[in-house]
Protein backbone atom coordinates (compact mmCIF):
# COMPACT_ATOMS: atom_id res chain seq x y z
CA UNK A 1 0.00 0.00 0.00
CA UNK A 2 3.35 2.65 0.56
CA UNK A 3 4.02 2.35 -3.07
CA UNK A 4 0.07 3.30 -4.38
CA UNK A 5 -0.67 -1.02 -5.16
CA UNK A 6 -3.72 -1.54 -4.75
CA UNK A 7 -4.34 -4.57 -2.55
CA UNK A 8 -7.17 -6.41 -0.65
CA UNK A 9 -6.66 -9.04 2.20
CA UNK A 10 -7.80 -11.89 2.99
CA UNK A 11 -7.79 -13.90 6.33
CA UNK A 12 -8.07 -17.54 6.93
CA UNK A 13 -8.78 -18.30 10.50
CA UNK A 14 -8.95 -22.20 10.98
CA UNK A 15 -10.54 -21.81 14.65
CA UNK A 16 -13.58 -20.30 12.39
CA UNK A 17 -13.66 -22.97 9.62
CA UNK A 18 -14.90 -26.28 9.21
CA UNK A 19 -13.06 -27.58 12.09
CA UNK A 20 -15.51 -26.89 14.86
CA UNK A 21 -18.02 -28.60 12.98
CA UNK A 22 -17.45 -32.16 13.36
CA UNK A 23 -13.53 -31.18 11.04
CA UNK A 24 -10.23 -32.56 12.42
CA UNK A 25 -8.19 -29.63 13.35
CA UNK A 26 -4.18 -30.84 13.40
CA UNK A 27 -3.22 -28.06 15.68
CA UNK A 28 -5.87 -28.93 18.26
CA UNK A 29 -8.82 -26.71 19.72
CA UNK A 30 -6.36 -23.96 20.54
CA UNK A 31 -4.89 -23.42 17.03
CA UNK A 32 -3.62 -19.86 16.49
CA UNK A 33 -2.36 -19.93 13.07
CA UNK A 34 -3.76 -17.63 11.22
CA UNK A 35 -2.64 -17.02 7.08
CA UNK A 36 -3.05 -13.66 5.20
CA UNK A 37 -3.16 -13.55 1.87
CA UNK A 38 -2.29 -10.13 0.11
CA UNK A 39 -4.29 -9.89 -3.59
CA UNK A 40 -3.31 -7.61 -6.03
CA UNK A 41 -4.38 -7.31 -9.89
CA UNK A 42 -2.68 -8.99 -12.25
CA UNK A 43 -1.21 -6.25 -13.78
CA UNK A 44 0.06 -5.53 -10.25
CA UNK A 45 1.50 -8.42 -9.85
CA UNK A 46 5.30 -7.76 -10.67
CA UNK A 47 5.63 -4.38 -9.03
CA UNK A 48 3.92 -6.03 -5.77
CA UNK A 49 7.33 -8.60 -6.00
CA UNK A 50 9.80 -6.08 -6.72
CA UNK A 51 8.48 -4.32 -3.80
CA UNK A 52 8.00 -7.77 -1.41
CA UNK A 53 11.57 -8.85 -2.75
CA UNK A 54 13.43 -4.55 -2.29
CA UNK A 55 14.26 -5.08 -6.13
């Protein structure tokens, strides 16, 4: 978002998921792992790795 890419985010939260309903969760009741995926157009896509990678 510092260098004007537009991005949206997305959480996964596998305490809020299929797991507490009847789902095997491998990191037990207490999981806190939580993923965040960072979407950008396509045409955004290698200026969003330059600036992930400080090329």
């Amino acid at each position: 978002m510092n260098h004007n890419i537009p991005v949206k985010t997305e959480i996964i939260n596998p305490n809020r998921s299929s797991f507490g309903r009847g789902g095997h969760d491998p990191f037990g009741s207490q999981s806190r792992f939580i993923t965040y995926n960072i979407l950008v157009k396509k045409e955004d896509i290698h200026r969003a790795n330059e600036v992930i990678h400080h090329r």
